[in-house]
PDB file of N, CA and C in Angstrom:
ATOM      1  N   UNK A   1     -39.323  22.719 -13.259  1.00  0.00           N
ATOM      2  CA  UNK A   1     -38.388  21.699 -12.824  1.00  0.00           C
ATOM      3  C   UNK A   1     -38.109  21.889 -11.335  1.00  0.00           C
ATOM      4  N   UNK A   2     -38.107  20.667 -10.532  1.00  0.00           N
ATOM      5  CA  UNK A   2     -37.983  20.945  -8.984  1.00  0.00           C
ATOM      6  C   UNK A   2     -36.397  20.659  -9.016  1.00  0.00           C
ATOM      7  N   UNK A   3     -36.033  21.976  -8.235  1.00  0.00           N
ATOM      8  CA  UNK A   3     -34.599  21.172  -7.486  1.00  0.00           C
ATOM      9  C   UNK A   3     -33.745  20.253  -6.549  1.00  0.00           C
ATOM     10  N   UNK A   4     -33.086  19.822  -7.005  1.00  0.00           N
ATOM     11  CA  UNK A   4     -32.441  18.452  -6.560  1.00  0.00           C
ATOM     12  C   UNK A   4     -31.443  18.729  -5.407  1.00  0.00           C
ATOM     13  N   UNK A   5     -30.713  18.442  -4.226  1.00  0.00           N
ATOM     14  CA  UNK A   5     -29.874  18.857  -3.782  1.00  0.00           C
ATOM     15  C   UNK A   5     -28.634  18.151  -4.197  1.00  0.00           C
ATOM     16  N   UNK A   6     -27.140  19.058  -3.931  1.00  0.00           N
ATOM     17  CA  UNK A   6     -25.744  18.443  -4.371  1.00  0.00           C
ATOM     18  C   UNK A   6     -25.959  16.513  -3.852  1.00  0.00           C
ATOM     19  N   UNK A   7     -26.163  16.513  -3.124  1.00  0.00           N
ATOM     20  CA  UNK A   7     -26.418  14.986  -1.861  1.00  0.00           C
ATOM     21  C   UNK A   7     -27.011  13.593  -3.613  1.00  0.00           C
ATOM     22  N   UNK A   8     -28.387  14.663  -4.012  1.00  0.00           N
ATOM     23  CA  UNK A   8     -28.696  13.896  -4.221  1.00  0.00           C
ATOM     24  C   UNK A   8     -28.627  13.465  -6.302  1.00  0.00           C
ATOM     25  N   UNK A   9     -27.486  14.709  -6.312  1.00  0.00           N
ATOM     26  CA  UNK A   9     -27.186  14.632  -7.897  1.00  0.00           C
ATOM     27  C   UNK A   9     -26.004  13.952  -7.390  1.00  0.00           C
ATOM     28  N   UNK A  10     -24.939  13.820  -6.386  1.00  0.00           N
ATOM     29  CA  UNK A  10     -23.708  12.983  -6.453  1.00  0.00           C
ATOM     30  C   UNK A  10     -24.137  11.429  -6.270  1.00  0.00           C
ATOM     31  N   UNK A  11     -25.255  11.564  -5.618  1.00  0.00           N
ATOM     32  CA  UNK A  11     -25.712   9.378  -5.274  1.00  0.00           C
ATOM     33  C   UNK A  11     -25.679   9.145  -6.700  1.00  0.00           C
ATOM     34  N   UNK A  12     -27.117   9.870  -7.506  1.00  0.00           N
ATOM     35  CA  UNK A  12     -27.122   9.237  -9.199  1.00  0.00           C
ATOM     36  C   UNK A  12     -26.656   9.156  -9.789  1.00  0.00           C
ATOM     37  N   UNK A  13     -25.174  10.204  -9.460  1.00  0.00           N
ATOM     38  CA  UNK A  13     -24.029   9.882 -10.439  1.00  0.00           C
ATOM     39  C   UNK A  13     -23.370   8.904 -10.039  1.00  0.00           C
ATOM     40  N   UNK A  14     -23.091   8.519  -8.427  1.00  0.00           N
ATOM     41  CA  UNK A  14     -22.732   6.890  -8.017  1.00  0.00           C
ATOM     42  C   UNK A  14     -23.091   5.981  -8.558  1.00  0.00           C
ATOM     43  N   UNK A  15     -24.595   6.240  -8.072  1.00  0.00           N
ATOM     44  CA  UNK A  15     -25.260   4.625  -8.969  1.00  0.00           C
ATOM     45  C   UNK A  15     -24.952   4.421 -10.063  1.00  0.00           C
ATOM     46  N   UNK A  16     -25.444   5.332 -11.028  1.00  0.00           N
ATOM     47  CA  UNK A  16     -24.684   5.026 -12.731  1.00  0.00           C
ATOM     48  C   UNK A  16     -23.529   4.624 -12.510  1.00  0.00           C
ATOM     49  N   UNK A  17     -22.536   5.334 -12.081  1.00  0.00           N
ATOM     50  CA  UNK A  17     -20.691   4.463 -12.543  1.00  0.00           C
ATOM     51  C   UNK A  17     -20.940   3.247 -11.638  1.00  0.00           C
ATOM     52  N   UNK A  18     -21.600   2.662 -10.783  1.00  0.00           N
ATOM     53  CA  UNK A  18     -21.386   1.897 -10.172  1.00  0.00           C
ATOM     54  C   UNK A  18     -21.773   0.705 -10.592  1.00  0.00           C
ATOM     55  N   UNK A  19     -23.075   0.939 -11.553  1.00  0.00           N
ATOM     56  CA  UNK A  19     -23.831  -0.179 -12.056  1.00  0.00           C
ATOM     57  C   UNK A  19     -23.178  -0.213 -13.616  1.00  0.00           C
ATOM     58  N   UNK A  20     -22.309   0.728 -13.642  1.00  0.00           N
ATOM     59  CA  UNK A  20     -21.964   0.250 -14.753  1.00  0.00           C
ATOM     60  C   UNK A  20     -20.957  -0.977 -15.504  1.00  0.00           C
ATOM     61  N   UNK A  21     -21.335  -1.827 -16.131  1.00  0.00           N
ATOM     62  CA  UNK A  21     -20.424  -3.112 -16.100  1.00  0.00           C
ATOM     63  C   UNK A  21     -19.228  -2.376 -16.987  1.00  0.00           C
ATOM     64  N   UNK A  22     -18.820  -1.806 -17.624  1.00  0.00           N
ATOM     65  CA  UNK A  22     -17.985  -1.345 -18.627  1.00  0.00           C
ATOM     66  C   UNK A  22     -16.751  -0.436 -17.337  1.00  0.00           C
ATOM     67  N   UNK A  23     -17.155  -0.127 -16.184  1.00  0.00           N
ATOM     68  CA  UNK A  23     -16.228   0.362 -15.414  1.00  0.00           C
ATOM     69  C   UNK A  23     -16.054  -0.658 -14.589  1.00  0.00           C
ATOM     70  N   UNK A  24     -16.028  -2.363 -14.501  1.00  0.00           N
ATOM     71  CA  UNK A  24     -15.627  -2.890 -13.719  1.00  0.00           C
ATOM     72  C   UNK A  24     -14.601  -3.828 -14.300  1.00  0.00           C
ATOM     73  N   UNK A  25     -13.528  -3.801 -13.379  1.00  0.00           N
ATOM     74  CA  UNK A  25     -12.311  -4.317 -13.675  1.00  0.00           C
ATOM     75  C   UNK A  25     -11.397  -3.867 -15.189  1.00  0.00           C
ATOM     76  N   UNK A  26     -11.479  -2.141 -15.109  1.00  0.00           N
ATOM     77  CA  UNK A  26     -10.728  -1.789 -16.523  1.00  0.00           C
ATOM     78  C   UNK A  26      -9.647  -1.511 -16.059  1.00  0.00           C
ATOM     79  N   UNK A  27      -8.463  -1.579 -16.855  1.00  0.00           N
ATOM     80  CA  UNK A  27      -7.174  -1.392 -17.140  1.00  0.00           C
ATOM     81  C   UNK A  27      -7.039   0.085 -17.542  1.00  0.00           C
ATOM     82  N   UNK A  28      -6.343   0.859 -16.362  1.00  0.00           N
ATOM     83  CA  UNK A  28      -6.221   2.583 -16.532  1.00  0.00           C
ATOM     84  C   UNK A  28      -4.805   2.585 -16.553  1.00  0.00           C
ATOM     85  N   UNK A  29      -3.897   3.132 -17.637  1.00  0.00           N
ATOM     86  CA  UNK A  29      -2.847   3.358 -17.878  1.00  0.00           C
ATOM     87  C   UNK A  29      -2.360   5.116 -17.377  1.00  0.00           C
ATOM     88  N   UNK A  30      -1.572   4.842 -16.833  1.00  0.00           N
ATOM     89  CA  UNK A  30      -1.378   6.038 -16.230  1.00  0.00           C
ATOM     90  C   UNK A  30       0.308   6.344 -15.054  1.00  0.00           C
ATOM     91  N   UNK A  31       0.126   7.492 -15.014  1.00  0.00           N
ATOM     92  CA  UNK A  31       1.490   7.515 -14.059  1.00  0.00           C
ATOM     93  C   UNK A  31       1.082   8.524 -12.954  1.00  0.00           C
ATOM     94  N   UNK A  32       1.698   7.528 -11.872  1.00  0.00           N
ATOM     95  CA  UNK A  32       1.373   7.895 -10.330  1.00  0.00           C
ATOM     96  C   UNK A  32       1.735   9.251  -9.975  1.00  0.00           C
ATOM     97  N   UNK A  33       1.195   9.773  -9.224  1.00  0.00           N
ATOM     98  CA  UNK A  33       1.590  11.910  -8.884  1.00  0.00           C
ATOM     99  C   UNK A  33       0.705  11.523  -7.182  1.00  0.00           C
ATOM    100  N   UNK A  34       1.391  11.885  -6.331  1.00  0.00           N
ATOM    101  CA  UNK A  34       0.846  12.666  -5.212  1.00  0.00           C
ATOM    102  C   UNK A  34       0.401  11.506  -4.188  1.00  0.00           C
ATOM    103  N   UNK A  35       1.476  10.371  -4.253  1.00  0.00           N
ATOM    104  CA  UNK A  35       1.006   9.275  -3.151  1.00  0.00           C
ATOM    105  C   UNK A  35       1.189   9.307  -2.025  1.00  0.00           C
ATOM    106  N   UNK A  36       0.151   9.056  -1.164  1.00  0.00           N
ATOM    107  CA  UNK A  36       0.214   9.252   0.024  1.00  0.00           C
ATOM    108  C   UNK A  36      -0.811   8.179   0.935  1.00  0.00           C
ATOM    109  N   UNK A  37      -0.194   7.795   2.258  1.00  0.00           N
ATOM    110  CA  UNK A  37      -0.779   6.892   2.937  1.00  0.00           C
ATOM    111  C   UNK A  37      -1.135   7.384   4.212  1.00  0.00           C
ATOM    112  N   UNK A  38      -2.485   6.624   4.527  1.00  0.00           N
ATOM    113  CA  UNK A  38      -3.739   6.875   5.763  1.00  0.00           C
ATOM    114  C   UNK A  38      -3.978   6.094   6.056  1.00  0.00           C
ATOM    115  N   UNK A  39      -3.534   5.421   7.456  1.00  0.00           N
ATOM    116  CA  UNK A  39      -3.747   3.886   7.808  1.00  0.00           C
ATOM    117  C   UNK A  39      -3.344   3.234   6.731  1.00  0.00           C
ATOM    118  N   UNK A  40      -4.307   2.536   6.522  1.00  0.00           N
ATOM    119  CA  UNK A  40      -3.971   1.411   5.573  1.00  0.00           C
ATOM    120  C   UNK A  40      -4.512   1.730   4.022  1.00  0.00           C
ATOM    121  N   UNK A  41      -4.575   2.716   3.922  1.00  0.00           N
ATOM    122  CA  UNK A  41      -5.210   3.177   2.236  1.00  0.00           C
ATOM    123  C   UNK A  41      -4.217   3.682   2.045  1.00  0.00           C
ATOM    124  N   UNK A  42      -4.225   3.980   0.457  1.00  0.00           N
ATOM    125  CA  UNK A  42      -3.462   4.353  -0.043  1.00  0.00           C
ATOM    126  C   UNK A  42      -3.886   5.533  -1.178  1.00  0.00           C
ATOM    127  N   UNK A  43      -3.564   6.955  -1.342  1.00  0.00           N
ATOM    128  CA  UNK A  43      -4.355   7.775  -2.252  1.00  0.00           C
ATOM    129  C   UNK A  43      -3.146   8.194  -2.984  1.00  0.00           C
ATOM    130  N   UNK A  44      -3.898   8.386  -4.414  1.00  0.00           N
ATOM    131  CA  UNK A  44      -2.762   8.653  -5.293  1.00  0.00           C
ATOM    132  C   UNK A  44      -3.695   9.304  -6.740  1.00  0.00           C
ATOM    133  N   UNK A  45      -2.996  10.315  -7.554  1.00  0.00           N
ATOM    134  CA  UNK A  45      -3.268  10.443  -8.472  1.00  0.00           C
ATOM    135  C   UNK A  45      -2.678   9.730  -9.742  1.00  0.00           C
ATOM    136  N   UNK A  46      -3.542   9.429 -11.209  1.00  0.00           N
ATOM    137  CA  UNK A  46      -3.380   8.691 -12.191  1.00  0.00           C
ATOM    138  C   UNK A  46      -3.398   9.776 -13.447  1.00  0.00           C
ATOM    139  N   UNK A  47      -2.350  10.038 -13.875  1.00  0.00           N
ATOM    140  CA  UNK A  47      -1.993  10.931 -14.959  1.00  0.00           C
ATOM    141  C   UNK A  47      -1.622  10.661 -16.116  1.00  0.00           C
ATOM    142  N   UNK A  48      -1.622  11.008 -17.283  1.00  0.00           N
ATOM    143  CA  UNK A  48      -1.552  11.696 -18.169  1.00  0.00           C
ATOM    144  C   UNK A  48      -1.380  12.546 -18.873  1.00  0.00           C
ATOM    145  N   UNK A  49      -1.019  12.955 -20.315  1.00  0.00           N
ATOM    146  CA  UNK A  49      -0.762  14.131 -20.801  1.00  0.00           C
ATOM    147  C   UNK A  49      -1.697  15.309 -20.419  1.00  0.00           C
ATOM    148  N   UNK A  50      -2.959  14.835 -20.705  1.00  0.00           N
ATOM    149  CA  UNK A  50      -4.088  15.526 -20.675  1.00  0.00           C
ATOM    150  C   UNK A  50      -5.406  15.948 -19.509  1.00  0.00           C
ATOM    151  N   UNK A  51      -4.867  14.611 -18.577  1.00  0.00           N
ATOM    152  CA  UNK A  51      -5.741  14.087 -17.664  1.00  0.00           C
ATOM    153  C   UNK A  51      -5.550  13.591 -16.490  1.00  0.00           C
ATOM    154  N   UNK A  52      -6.307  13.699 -15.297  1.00  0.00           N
ATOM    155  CA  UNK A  52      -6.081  12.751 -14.496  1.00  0.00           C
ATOM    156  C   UNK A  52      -7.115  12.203 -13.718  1.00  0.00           C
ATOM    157  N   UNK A  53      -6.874  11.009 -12.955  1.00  0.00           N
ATOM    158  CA  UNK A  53      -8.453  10.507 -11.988  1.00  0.00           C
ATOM    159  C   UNK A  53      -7.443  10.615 -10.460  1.00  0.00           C
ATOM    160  N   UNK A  54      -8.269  10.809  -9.738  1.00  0.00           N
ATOM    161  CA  UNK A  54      -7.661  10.499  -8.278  1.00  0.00           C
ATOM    162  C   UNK A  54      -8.092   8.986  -8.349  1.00  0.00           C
ATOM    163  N   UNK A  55      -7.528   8.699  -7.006  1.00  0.00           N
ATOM    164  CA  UNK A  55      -7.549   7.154  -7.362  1.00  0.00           C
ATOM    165  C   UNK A  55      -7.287   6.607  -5.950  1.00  0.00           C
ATOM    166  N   UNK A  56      -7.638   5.625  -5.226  1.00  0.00           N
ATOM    167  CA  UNK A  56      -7.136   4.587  -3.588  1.00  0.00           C
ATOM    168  C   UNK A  56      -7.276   3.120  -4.649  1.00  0.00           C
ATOM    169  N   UNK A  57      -6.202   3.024  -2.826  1.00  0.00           N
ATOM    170  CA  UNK A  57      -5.998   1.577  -2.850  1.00  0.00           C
ATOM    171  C   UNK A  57      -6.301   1.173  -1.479  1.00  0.00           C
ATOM    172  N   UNK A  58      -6.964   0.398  -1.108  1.00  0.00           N
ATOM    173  CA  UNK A  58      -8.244  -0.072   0.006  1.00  0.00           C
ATOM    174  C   UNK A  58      -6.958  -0.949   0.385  1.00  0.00           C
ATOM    175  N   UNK A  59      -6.948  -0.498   1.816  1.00  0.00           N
ATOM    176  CA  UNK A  59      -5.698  -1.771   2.559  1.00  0.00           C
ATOM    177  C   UNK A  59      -5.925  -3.654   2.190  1.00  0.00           C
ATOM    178  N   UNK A  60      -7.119  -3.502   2.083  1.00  0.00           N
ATOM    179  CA  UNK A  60      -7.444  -4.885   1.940  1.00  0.00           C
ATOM    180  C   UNK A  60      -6.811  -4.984   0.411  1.00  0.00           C
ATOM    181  N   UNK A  61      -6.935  -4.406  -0.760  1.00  0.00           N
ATOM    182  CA  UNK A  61      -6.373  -4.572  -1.385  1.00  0.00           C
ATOM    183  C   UNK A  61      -4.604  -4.482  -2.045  1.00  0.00           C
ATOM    184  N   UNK A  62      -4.273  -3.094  -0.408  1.00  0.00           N
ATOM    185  CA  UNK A  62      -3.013  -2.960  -0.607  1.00  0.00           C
ATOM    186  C   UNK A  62      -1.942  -4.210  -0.358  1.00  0.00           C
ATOM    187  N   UNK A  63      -2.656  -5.343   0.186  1.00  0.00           N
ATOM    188  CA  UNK A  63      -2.343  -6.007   0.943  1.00  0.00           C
ATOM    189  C   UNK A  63      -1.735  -7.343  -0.251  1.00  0.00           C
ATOM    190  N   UNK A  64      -2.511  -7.311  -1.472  1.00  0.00           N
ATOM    191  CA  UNK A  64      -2.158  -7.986  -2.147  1.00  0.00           C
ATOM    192  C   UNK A  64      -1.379  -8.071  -3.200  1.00  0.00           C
ATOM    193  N   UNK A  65      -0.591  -6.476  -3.253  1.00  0.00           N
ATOM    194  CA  UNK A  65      -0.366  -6.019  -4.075  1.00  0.00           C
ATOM    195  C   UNK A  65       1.488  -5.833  -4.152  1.00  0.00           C
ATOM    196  N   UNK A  66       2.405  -5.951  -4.111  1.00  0.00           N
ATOM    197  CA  UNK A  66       3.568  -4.869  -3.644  1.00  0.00           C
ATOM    198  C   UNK A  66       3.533  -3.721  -3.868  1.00  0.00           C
ATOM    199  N   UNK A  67       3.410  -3.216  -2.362  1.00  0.00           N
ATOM    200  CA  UNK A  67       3.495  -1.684  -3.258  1.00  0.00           C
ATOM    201  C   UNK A  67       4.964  -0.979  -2.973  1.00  0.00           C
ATOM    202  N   UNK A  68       6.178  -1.698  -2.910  1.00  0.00           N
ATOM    203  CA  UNK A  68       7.343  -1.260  -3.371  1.00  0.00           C
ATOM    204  C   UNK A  68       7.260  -0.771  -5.112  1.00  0.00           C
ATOM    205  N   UNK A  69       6.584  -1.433  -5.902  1.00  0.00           N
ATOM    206  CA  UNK A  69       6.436  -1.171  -7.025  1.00  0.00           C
ATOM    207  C   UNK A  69       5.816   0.488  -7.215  1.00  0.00           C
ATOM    208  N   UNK A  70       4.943   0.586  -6.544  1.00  0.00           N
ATOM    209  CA  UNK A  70       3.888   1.315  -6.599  1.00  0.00           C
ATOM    210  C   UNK A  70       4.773   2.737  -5.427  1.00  0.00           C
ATOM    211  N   UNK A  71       4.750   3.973  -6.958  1.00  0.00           N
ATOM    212  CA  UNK A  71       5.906   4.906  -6.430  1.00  0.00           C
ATOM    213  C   UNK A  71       5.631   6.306  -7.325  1.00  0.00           C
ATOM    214  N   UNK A  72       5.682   7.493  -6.813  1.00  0.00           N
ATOM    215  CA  UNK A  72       5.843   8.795  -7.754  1.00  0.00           C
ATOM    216  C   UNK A  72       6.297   8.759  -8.877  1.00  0.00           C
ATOM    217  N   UNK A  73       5.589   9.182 -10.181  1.00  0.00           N
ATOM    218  CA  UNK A  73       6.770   9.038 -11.245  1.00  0.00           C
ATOM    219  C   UNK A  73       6.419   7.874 -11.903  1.00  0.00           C
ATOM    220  N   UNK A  74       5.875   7.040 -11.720  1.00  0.00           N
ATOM    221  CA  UNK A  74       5.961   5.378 -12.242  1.00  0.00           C
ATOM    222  C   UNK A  74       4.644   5.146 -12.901  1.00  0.00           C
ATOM    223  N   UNK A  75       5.088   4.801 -14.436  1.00  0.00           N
ATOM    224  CA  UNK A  75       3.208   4.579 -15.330  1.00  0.00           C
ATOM    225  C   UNK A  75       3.317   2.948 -14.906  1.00  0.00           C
ATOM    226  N   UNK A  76       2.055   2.720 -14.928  1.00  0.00           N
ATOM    227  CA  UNK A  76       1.261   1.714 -14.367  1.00  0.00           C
ATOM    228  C   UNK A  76       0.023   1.522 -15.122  1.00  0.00           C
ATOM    229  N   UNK A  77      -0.081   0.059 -15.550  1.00  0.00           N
ATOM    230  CA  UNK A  77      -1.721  -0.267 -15.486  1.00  0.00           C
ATOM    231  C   UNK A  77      -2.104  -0.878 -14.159  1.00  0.00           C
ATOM    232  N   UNK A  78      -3.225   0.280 -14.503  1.00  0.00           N
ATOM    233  CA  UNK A  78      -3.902  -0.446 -12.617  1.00  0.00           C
ATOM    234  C   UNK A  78      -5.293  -0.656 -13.157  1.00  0.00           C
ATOM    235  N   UNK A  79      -5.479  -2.043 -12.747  1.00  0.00           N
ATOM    236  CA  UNK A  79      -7.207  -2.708 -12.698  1.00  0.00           C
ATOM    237  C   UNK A  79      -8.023  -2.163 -12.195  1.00  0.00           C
ATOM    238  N   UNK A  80      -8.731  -1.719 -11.947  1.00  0.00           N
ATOM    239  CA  UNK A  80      -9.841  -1.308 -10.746  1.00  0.00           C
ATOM    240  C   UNK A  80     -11.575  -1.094 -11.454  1.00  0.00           C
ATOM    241  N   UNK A  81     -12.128  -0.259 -10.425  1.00  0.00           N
ATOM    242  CA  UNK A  81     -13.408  -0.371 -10.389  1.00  0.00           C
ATOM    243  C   UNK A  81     -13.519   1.113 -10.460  1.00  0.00           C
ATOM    244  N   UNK A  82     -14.689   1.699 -11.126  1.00  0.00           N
ATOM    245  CA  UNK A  82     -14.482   3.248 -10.868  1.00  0.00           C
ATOM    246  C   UNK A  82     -15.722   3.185  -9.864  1.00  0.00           C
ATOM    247  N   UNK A  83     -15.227   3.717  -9.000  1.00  0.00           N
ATOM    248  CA  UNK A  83     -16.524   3.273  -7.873  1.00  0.00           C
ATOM    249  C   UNK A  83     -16.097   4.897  -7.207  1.00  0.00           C
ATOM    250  N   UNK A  84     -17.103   5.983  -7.290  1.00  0.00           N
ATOM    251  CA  UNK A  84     -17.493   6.610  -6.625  1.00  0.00           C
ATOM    252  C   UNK A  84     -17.576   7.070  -5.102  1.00  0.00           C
ATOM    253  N   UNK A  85     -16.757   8.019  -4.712  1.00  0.00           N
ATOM    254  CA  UNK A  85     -16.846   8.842  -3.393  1.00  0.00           C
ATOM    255  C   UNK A  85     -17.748   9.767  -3.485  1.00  0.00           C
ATOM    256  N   UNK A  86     -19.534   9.434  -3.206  1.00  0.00           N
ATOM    257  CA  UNK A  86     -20.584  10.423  -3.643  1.00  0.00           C
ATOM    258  C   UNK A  86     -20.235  11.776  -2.708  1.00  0.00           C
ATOM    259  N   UNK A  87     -20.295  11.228  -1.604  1.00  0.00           N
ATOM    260  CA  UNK A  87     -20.323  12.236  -0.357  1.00  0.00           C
ATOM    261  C   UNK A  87     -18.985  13.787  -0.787  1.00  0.00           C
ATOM    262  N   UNK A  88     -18.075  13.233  -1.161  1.00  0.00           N
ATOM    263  CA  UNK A  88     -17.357  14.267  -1.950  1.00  0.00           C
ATOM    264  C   UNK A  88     -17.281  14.427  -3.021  1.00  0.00           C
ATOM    265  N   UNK A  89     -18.084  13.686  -4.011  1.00  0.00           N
ATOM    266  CA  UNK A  89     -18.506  14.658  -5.732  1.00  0.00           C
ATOM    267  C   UNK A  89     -17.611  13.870  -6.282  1.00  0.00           C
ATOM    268  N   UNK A  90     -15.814  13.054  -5.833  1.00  0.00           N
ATOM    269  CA  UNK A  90     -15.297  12.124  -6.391  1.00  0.00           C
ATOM    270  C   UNK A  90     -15.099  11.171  -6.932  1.00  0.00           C
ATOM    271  N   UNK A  91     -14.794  10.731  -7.824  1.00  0.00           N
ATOM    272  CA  UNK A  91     -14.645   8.393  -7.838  1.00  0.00           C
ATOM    273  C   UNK A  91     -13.290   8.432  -8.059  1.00  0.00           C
TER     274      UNK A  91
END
């Protein structure tokens, strides 16, 4: 078996969640931990008893959103896309 580098096992794991239709536009129930803003993004974790996803909100999308709502502490369904940060191993 030839080896692969980290670079190029995080793209294939992009592409898969990315092409996947079953991760676009799902409803993640969850409660907000660790929000914080960068320019115009927004990063936050999505929790659970058991679990959690990190998670943004793309200014372009913060834009449509209130995010007075959007606060530490607060369960939420949030829509989104699980779309992959290859370059850091994240989505």
């Amino acid at each position: 078996m030839r080896p692969v580098t980290v670079s190029q096992v995080n793209e294939y794991i992009a592409k898969k969640l990315r092409d996947d239709y079953n991760l676009k536009g799902i409803v993640v129930e969850g409660e907000i931990s660790g929000l914080s803003k960068s320019g115009q993004h927004y990063y936050l974790t999505l929790k659970d008893s058991d679990s959690q996803i990190r998670a943004a909100i793309w200014g372009s999308n913060a834009v449509k959103i209130d995010m007075s709502l959007v606060e530490n502490g607060k369960k939420i369904n949030a829509v989104c896309d699980i779309s992959p940060y290859a370059k850091g191993g994240t989505y």
